[in-house]
Protein backbone atom coordinates (compact mmCIF):
# COMPACT_ATOMS: atom_id res chain seq x y z
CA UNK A 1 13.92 32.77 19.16
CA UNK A 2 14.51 31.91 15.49
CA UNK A 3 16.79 29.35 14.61
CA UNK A 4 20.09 30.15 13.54
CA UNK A 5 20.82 31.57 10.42
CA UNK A 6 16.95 32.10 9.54
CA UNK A 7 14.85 34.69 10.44
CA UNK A 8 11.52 35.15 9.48
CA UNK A 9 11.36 38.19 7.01
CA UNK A 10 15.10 38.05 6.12
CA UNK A 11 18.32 35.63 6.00
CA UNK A 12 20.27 36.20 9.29
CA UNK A 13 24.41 36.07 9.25
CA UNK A 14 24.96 32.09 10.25
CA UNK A 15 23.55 28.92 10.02
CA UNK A 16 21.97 27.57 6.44
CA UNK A 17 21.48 24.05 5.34
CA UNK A 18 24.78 22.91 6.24
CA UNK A 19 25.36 24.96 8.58
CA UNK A 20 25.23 22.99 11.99
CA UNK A 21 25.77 19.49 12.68
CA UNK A 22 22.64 19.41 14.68
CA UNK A 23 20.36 19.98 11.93
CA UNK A 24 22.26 18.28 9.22
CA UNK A 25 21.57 14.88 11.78
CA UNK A 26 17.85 15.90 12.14
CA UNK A 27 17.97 16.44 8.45
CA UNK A 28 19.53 13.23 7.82
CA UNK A 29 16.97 11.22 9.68
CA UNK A 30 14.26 13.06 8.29
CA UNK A 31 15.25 12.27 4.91
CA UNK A 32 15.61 8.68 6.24
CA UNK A 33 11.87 8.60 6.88
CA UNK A 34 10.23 10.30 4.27
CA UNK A 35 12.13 8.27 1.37
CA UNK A 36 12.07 5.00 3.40
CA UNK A 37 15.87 4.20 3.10
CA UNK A 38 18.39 3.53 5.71
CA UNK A 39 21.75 3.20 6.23
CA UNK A 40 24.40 3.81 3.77
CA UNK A 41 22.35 3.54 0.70
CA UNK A 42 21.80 6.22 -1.21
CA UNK A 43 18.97 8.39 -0.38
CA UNK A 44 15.86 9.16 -2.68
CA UNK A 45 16.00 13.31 -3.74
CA UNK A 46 13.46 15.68 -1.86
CA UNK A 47 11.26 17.77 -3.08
CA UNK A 48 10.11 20.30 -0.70
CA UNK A 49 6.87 21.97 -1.94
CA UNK A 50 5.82 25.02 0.34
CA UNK A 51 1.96 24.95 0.71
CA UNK A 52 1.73 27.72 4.13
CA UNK A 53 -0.46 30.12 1.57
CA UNK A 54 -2.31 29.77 -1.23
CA UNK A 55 -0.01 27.65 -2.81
CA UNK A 56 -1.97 24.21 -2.67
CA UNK A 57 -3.91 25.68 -5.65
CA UNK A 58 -1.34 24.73 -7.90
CA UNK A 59 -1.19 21.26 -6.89
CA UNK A 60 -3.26 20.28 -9.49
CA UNK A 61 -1.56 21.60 -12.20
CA UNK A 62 1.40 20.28 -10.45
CA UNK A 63 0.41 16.68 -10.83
CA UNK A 64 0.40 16.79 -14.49
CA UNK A 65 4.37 17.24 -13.87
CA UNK A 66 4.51 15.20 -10.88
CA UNK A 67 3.09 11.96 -11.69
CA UNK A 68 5.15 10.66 -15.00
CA UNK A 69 8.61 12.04 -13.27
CA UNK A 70 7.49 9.82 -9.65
CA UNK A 71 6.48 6.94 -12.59
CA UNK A 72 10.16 7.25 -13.95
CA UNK A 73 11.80 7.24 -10.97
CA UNK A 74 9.29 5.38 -8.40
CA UNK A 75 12.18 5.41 -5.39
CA UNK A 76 14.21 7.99 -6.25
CA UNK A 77 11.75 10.69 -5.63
CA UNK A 78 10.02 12.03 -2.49
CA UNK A 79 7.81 15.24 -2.49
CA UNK A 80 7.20 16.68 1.12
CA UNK A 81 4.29 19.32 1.34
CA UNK A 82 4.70 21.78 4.32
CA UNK A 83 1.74 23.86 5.18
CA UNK A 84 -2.17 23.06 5.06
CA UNK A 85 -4.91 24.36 3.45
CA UNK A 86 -9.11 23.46 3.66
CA UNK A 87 -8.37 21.17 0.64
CA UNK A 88 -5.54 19.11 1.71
CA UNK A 89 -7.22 15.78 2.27
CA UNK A 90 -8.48 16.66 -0.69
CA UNK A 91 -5.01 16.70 -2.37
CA UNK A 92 -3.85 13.52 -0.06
CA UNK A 93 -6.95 11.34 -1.30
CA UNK A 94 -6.21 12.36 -5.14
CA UNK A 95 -2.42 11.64 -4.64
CA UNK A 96 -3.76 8.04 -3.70
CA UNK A 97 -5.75 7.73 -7.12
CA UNK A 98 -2.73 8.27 -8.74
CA UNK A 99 -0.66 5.62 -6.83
CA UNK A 100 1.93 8.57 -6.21
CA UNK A 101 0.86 8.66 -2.10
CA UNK A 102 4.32 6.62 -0.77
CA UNK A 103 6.34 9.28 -2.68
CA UNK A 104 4.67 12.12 -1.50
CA UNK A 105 4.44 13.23 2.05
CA UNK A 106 1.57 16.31 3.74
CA UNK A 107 3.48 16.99 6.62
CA UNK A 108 1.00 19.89 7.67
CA UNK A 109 1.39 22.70 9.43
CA UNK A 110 4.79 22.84 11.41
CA UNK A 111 5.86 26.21 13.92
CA UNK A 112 9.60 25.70 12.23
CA UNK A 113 10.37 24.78 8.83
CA UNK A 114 14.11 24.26 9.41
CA UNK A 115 13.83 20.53 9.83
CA UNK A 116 12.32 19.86 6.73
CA UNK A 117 14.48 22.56 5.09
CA UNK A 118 17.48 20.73 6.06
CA UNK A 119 16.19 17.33 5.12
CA UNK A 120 15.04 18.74 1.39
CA UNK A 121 17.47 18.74 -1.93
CA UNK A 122 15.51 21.36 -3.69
CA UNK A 123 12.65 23.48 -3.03
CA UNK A 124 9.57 23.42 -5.04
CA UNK A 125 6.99 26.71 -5.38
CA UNK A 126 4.95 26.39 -8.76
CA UNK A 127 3.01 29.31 -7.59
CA UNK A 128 0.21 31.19 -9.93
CA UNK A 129 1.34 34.03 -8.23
CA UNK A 130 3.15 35.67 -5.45
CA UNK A 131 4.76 39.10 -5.72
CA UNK A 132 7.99 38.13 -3.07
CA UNK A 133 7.03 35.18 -0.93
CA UNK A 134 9.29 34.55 2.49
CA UNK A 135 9.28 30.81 1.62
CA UNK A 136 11.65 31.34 -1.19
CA UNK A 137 14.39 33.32 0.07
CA UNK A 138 14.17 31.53 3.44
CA UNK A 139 15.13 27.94 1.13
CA UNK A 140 17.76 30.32 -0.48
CA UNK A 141 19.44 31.19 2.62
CA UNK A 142 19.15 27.33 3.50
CA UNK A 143 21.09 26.11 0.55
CA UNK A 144 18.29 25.20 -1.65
CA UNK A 145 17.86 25.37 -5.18
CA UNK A 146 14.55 26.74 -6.06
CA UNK A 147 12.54 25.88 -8.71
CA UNK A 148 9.62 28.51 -9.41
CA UNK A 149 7.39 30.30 -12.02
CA UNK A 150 7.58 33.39 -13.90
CA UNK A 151 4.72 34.39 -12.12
CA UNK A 152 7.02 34.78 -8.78
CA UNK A 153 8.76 37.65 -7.37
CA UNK A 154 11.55 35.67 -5.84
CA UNK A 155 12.11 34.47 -9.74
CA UNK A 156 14.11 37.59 -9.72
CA UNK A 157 17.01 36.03 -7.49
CA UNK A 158 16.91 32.45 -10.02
CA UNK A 159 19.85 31.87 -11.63
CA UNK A 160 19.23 29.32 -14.42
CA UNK A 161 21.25 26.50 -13.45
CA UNK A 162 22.83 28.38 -11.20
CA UNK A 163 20.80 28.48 -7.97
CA UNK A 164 17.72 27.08 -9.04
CA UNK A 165 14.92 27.45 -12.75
CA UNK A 166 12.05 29.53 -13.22
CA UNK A 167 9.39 27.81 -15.29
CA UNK A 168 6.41 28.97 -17.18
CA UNK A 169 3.47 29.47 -14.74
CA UNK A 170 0.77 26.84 -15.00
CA UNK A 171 3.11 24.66 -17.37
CA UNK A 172 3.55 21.09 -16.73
CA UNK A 173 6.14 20.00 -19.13
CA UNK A 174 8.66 23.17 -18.19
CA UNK A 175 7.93 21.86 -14.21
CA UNK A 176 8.62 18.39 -14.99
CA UNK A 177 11.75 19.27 -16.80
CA UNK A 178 12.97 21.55 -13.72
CA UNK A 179 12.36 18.98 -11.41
CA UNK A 180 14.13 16.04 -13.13
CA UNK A 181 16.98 18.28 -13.57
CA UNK A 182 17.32 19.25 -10.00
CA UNK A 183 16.48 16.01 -9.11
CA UNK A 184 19.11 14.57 -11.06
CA UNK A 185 22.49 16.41 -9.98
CA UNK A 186 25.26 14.84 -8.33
CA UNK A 187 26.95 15.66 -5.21
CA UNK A 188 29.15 18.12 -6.55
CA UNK A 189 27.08 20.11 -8.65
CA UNK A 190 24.11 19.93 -5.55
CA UNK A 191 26.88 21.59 -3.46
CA UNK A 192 27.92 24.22 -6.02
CA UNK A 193 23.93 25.28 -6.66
CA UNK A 194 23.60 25.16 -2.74
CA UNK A 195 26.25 27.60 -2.30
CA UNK A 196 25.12 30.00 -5.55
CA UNK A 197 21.66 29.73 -3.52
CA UNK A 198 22.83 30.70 -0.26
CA UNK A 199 24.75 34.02 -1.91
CA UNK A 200 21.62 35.04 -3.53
CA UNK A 201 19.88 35.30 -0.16
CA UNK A 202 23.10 36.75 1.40
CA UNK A 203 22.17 40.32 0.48
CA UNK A 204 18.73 40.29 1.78
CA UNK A 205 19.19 40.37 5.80
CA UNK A 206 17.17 40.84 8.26
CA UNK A 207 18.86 44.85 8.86
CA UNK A 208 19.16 45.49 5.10
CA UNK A 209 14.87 45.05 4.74
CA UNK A 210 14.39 46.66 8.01
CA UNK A 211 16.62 49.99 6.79
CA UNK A 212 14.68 49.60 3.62
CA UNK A 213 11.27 49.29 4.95
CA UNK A 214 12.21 52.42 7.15
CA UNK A 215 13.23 54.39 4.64
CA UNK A 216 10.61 53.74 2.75
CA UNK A 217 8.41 54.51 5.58
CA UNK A 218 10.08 58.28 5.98
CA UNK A 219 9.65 58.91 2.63
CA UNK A 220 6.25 58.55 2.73
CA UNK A 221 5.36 60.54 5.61
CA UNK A 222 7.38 62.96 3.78
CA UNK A 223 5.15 63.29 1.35
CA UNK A 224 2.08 64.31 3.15
């Protein structure tokens, strides 16, 4: 079944990044790998970019943000790309041109996202467009601040500062400013923008889009 306290198409009533010791370990060591640290040091910030769709199209707008923030901050940044698409070695091989490749990790295609969810410190989807994608409110419900473009549905539930930034679509500088802000919060105000994120995706469970998607069903029907 679906982990606990995600299901696909809505936000279920437990779990969430923090939720379970289980996957705060996983997490943990999963973090451990991707940024290369270990023990108590301090751990490089995650960027977890959501590529499952369509999304690897803005990649290469993306490294126009991407590559003077990961020159700033060479170990203090990791980007980990979930998904695949035809053109991902494609994206790999050009993310070795740009001596970026250490920082930034194509997992590929993975049956649960949880993991790297739980392992993430903000959630990345620079998408051209996307009128309510899944991706989004499932890092909501996980505790992650989203950072996403005007030209996303989900931008709706973005709090400035709050629980995440929406940025221009197709706009490097905006991105790049997003990113080292999110990048750059301390514990405290990571926790308080996890928790804001978490309440946005609160309201959109699995039984409130199921009574919606009914109702909107009936009415239709109704209206033949």
């Amino acid at each position: 079944g679906p982990p606990s306290g995600l299901v696909k198409g809505g936000v279920g009533r437990r779990g969430g990044r923090r939720g379970g010791r289980r996957h705060s370990e996983a997490g943990g060591r999963g973090k451990a790998e991707v940024t290369g640290k270990r023990g108590n040091g301090a751990m490089a910030g995650v960027v977890m970019f959501d590529a499952r769709k369509s999304t690897f199209a803005a990649l290469s707008g993306l490294r126009k943000a991407l590559q003077p923030l990961l020159a700033e901050n060479p170990a203090e940044i990791a980007i980990v790309v979930v998904g695949n698409d035809k053109h991902r070695d494609h994206y790999a091989a050009e993310a070795g041109r740009l001596d970026v490749a250490s920082r930034v990790r194509f997992i590929g295609p993975v049956a649960d996202p949880l993991p790297y969810y739980a392992m993430a410190d903000v959630f990345l989807l620079p998408t051209v467009y996307d009128p309510f994608p899944n991706a989004a409110l499932e890092a909501l419900a996980c505790g992650l601040p989203v950072i996403t473009t005007d030209a996303c549905g989900a931008a709706e539930l973005i709090e400035e500062g709050v629980n995440g930034w929406v940025v221009a679509s197709g706009q490097a500088t905006p991105l790049r400013e997003a990113m080292r802000a999110a990048t750059g919060l301390g514990d405290m105000q990571l926790h308080a923008m996890s928790s804001a994120a978490r309440r946005a995706a609160e309201p959109w469970s699995l039984a409130t889009l199921s009574t919606a998607l009914l109702a909107l069903y009936r009415s239709l029907i109704g209206k033949r």
